[in-house]
PDB file of N, CA and C in Angstrom:
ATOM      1  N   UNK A   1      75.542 105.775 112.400  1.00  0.00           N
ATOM      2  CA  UNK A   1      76.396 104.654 112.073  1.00  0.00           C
ATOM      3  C   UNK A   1      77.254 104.963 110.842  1.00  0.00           C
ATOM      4  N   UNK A   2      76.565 105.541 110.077  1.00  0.00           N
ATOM      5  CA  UNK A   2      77.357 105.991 108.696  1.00  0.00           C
ATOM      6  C   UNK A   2      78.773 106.768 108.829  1.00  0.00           C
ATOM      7  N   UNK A   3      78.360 107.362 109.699  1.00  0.00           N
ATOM      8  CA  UNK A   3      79.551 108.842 110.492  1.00  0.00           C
ATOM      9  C   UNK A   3      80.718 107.917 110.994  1.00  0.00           C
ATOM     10  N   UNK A   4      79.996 107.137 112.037  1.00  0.00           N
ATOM     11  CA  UNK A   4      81.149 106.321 112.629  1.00  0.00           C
ATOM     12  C   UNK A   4      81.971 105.519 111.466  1.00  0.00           C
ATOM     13  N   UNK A   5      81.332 105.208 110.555  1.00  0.00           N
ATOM     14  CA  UNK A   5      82.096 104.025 109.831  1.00  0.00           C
ATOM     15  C   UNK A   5      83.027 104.997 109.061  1.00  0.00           C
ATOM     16  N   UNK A   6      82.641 106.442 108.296  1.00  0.00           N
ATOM     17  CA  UNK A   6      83.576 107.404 107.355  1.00  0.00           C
ATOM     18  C   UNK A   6      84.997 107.598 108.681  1.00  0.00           C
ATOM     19  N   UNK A   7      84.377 108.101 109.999  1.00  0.00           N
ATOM     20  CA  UNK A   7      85.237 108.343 110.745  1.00  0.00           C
ATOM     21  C   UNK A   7      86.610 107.330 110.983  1.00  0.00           C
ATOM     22  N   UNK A   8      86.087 106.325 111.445  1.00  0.00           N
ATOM     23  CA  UNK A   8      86.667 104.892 111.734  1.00  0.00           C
ATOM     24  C   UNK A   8      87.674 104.949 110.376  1.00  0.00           C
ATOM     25  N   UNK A   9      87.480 104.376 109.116  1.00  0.00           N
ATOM     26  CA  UNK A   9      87.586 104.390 107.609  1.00  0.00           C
ATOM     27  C   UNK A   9      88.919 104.952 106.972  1.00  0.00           C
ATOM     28  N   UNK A  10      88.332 106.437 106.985  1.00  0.00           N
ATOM     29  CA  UNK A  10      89.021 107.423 106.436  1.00  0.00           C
ATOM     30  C   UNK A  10      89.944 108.380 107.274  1.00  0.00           C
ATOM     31  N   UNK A  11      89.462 108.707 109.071  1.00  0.00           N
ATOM     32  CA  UNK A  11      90.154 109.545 110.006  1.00  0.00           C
ATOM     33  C   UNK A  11      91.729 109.104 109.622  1.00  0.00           C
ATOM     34  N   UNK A  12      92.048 107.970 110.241  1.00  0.00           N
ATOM     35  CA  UNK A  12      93.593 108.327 110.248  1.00  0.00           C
ATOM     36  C   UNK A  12      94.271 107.904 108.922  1.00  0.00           C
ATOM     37  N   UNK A  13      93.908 107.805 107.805  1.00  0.00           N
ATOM     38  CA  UNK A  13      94.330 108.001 106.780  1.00  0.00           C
ATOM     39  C   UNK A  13      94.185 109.452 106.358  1.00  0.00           C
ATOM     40  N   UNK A  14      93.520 110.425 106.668  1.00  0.00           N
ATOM     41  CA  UNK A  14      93.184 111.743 106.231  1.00  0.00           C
ATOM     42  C   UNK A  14      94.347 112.234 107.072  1.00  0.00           C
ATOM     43  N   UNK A  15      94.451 111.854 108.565  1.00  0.00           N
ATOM     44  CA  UNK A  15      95.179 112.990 108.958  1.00  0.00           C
ATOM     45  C   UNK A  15      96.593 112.815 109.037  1.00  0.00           C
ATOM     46  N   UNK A  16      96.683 111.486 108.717  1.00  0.00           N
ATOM     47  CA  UNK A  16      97.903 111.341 108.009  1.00  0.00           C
ATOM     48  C   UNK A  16      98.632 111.929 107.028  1.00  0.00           C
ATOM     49  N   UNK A  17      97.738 112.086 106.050  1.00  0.00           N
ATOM     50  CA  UNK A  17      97.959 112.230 104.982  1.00  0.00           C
ATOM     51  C   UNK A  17      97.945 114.139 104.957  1.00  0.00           C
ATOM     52  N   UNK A  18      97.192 114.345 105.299  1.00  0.00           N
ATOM     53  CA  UNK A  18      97.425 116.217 105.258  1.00  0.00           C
ATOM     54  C   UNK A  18      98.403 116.868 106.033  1.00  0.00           C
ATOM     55  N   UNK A  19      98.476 115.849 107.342  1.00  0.00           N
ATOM     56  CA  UNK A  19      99.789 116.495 108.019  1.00  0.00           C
ATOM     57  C   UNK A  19     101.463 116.017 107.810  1.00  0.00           C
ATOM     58  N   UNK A  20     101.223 114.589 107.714  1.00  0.00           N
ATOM     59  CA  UNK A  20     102.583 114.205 107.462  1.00  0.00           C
ATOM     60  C   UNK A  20     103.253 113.738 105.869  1.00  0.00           C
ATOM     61  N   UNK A  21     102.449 112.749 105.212  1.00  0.00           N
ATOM     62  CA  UNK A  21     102.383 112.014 104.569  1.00  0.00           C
ATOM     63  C   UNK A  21     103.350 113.590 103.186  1.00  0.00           C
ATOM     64  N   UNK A  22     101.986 114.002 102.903  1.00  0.00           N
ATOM     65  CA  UNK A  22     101.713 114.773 101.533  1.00  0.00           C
ATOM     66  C   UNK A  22     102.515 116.249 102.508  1.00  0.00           C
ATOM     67  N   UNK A  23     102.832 116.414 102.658  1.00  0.00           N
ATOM     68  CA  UNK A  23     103.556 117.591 103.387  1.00  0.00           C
ATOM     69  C   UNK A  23     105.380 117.381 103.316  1.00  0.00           C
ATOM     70  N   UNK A  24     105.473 116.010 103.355  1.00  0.00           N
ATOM     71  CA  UNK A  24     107.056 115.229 103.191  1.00  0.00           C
ATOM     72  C   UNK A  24     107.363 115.373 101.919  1.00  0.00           C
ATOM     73  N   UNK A  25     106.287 114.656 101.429  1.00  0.00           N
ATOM     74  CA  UNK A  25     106.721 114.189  99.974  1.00  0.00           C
ATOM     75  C   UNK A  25     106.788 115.665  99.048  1.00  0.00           C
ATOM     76  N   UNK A  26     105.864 116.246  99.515  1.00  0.00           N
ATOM     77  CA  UNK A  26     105.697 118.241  98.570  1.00  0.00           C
ATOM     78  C   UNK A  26     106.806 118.643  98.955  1.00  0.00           C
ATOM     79  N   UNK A  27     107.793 119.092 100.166  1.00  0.00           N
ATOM     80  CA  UNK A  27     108.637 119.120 100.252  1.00  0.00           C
ATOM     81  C   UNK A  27     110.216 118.509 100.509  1.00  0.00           C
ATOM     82  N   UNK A  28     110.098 117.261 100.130  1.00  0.00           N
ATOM     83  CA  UNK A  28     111.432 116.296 100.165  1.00  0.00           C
ATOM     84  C   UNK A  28     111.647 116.150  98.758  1.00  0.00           C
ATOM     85  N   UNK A  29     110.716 115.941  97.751  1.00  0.00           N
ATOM     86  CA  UNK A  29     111.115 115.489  96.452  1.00  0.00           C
ATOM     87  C   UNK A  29     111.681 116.541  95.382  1.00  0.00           C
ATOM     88  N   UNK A  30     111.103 117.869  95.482  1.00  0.00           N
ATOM     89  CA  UNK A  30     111.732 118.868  94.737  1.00  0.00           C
ATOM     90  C   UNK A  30     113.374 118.976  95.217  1.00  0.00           C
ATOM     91  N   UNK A  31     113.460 118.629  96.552  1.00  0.00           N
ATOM     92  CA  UNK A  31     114.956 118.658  96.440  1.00  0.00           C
ATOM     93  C   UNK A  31     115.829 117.383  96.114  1.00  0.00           C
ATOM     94  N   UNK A  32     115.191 116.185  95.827  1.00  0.00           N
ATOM     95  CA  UNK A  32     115.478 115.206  95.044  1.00  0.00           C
ATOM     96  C   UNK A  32     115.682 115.103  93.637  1.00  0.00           C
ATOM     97  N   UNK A  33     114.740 115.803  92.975  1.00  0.00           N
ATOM     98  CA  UNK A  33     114.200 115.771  91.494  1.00  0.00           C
ATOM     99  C   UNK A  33     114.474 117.197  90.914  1.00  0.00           C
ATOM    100  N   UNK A  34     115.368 117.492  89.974  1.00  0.00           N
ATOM    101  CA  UNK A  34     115.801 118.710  89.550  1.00  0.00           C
ATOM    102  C   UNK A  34     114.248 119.416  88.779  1.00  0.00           C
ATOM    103  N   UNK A  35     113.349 118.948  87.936  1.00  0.00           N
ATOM    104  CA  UNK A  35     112.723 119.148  87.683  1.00  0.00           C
ATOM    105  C   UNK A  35     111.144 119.450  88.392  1.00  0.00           C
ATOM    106  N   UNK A  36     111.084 121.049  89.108  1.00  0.00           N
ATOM    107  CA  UNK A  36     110.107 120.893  89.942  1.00  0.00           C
ATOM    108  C   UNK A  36     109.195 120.732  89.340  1.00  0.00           C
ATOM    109  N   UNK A  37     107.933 120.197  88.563  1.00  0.00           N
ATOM    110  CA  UNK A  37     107.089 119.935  88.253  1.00  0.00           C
ATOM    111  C   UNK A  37     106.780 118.796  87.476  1.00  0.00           C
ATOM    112  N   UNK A  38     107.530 118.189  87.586  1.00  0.00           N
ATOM    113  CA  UNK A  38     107.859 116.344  87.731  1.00  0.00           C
ATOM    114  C   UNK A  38     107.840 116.197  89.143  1.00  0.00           C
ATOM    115  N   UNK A  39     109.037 117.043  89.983  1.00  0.00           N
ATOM    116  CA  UNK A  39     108.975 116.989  91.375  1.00  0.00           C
ATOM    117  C   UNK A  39     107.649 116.966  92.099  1.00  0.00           C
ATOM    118  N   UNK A  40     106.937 117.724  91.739  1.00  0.00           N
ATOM    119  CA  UNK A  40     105.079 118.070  92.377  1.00  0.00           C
ATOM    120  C   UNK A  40     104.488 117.450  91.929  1.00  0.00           C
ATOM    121  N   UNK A  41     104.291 116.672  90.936  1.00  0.00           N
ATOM    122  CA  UNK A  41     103.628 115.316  90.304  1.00  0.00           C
ATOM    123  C   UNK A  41     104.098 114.094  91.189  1.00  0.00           C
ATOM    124  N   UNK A  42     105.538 113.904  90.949  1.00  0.00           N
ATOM    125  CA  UNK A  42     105.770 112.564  91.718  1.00  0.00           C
ATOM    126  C   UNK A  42     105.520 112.427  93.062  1.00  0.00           C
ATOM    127  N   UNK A  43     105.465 113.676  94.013  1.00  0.00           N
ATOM    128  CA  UNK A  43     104.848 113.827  94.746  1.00  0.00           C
ATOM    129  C   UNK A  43     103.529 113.708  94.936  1.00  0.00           C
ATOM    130  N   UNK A  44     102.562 114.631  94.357  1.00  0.00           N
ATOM    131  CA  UNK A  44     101.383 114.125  94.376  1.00  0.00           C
ATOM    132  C   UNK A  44     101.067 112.662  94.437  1.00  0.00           C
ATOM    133  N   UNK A  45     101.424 112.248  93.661  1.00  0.00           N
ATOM    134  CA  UNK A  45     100.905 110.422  92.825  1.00  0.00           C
ATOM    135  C   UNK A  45     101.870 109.768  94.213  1.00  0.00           C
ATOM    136  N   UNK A  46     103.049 110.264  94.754  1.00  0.00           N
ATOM    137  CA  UNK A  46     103.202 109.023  96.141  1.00  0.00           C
ATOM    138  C   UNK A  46     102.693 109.508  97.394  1.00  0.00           C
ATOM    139  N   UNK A  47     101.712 110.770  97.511  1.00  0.00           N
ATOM    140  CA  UNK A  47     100.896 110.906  98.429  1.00  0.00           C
ATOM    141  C   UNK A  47      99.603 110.152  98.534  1.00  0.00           C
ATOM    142  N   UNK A  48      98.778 110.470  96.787  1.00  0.00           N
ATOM    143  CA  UNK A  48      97.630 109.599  96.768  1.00  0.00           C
ATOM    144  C   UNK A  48      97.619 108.276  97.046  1.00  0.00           C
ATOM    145  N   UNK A  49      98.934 107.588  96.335  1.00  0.00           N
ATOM    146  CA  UNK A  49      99.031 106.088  96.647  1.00  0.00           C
ATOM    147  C   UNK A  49      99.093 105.874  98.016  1.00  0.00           C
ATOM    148  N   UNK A  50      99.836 106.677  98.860  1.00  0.00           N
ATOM    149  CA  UNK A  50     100.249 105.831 100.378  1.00  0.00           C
ATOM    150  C   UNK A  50      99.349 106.239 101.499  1.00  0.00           C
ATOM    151  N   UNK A  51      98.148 107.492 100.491  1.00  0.00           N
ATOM    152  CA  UNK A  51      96.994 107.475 101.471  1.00  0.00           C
ATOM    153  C   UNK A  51      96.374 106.361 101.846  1.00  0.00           C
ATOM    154  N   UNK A  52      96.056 105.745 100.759  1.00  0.00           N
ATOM    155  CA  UNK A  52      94.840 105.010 100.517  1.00  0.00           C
ATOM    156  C   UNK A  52      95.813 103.143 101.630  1.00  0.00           C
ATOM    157  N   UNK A  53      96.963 103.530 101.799  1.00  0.00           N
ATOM    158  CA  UNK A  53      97.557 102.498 102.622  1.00  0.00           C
ATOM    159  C   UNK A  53      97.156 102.641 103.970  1.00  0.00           C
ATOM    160  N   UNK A  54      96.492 103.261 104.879  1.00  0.00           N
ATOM    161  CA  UNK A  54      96.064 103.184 106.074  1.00  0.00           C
ATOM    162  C   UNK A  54      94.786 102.951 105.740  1.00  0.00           C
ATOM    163  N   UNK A  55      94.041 103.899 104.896  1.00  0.00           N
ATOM    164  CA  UNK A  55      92.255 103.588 104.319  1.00  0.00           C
ATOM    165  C   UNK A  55      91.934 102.084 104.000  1.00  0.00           C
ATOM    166  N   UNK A  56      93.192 101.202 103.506  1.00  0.00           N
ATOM    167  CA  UNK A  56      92.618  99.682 103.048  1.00  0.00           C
ATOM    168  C   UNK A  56      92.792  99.209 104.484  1.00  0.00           C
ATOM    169  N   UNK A  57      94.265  99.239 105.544  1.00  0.00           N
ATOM    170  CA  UNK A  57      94.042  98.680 106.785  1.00  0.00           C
ATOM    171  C   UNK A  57      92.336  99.089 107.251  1.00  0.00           C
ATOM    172  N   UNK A  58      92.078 100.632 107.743  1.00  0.00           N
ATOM    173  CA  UNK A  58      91.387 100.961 108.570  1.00  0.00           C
ATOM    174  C   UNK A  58      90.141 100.017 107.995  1.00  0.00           C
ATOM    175  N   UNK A  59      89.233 100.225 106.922  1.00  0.00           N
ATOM    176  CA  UNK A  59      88.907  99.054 106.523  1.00  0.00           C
ATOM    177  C   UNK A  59      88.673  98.055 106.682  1.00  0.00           C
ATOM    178  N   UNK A  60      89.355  96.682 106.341  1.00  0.00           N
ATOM    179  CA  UNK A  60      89.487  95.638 106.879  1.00  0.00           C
ATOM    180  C   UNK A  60      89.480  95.379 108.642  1.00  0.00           C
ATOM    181  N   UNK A  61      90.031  96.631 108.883  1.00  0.00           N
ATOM    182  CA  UNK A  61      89.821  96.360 110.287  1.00  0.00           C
ATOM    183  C   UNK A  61      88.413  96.587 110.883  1.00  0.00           C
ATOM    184  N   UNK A  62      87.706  97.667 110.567  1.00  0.00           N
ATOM    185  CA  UNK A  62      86.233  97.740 110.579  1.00  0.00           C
ATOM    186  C   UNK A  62      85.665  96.837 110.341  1.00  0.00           C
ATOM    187  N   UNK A  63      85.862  96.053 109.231  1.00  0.00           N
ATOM    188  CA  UNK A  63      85.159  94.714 108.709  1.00  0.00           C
ATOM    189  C   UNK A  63      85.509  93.484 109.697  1.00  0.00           C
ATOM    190  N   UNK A  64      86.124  93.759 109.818  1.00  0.00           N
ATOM    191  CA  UNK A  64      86.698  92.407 111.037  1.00  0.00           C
ATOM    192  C   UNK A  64      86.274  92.873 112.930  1.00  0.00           C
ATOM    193  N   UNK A  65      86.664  93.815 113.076  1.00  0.00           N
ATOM    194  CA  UNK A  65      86.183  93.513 114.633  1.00  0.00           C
ATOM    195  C   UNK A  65      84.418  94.052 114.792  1.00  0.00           C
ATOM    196  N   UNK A  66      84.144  94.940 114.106  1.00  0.00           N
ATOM    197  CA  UNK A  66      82.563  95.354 113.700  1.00  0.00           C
ATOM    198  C   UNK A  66      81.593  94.531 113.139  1.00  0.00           C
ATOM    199  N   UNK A  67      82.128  93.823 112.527  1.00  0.00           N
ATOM    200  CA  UNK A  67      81.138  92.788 111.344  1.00  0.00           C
ATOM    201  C   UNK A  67      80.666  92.930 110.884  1.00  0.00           C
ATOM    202  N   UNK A  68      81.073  94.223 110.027  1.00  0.00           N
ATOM    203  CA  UNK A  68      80.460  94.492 108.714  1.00  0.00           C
ATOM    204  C   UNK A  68      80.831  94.217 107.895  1.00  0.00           C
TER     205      UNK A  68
END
């Protein structure tokens, strides 16, 4: 049950996030931001934030049709 709930939880926020998410932002913002290492920071910090935006849905949604 534990498995299912990390799976459920965290899956499509993870694979979001390694394939599309943090892969955009590492490469879209250095060519935005003259400064690459501001560029790879601001990146980082709007990958972590917009992970955790499918992880609060997936979540709540577990909590709601599961009843936990």
């Amino acid at each position: 049950m534990a498995l299912r709930n990390l799976v459920l939880e965290f899956g499509p926020g993870e694979y979001l996030d390694s394939f599309l998410i943090r892969p955009f932002y590492l490469a879209a913002l250095p060519l935005v931001i003259a400064d690459y290492a501001l560029a790879i920071a601001a990146g980082t910090l709007l990958a972590d934030v917009t992970y955790f935006v499918p992880v609060i849905f997936s979540y709540e949604a577990r909590k709601k049709f599961l009843g936990e």
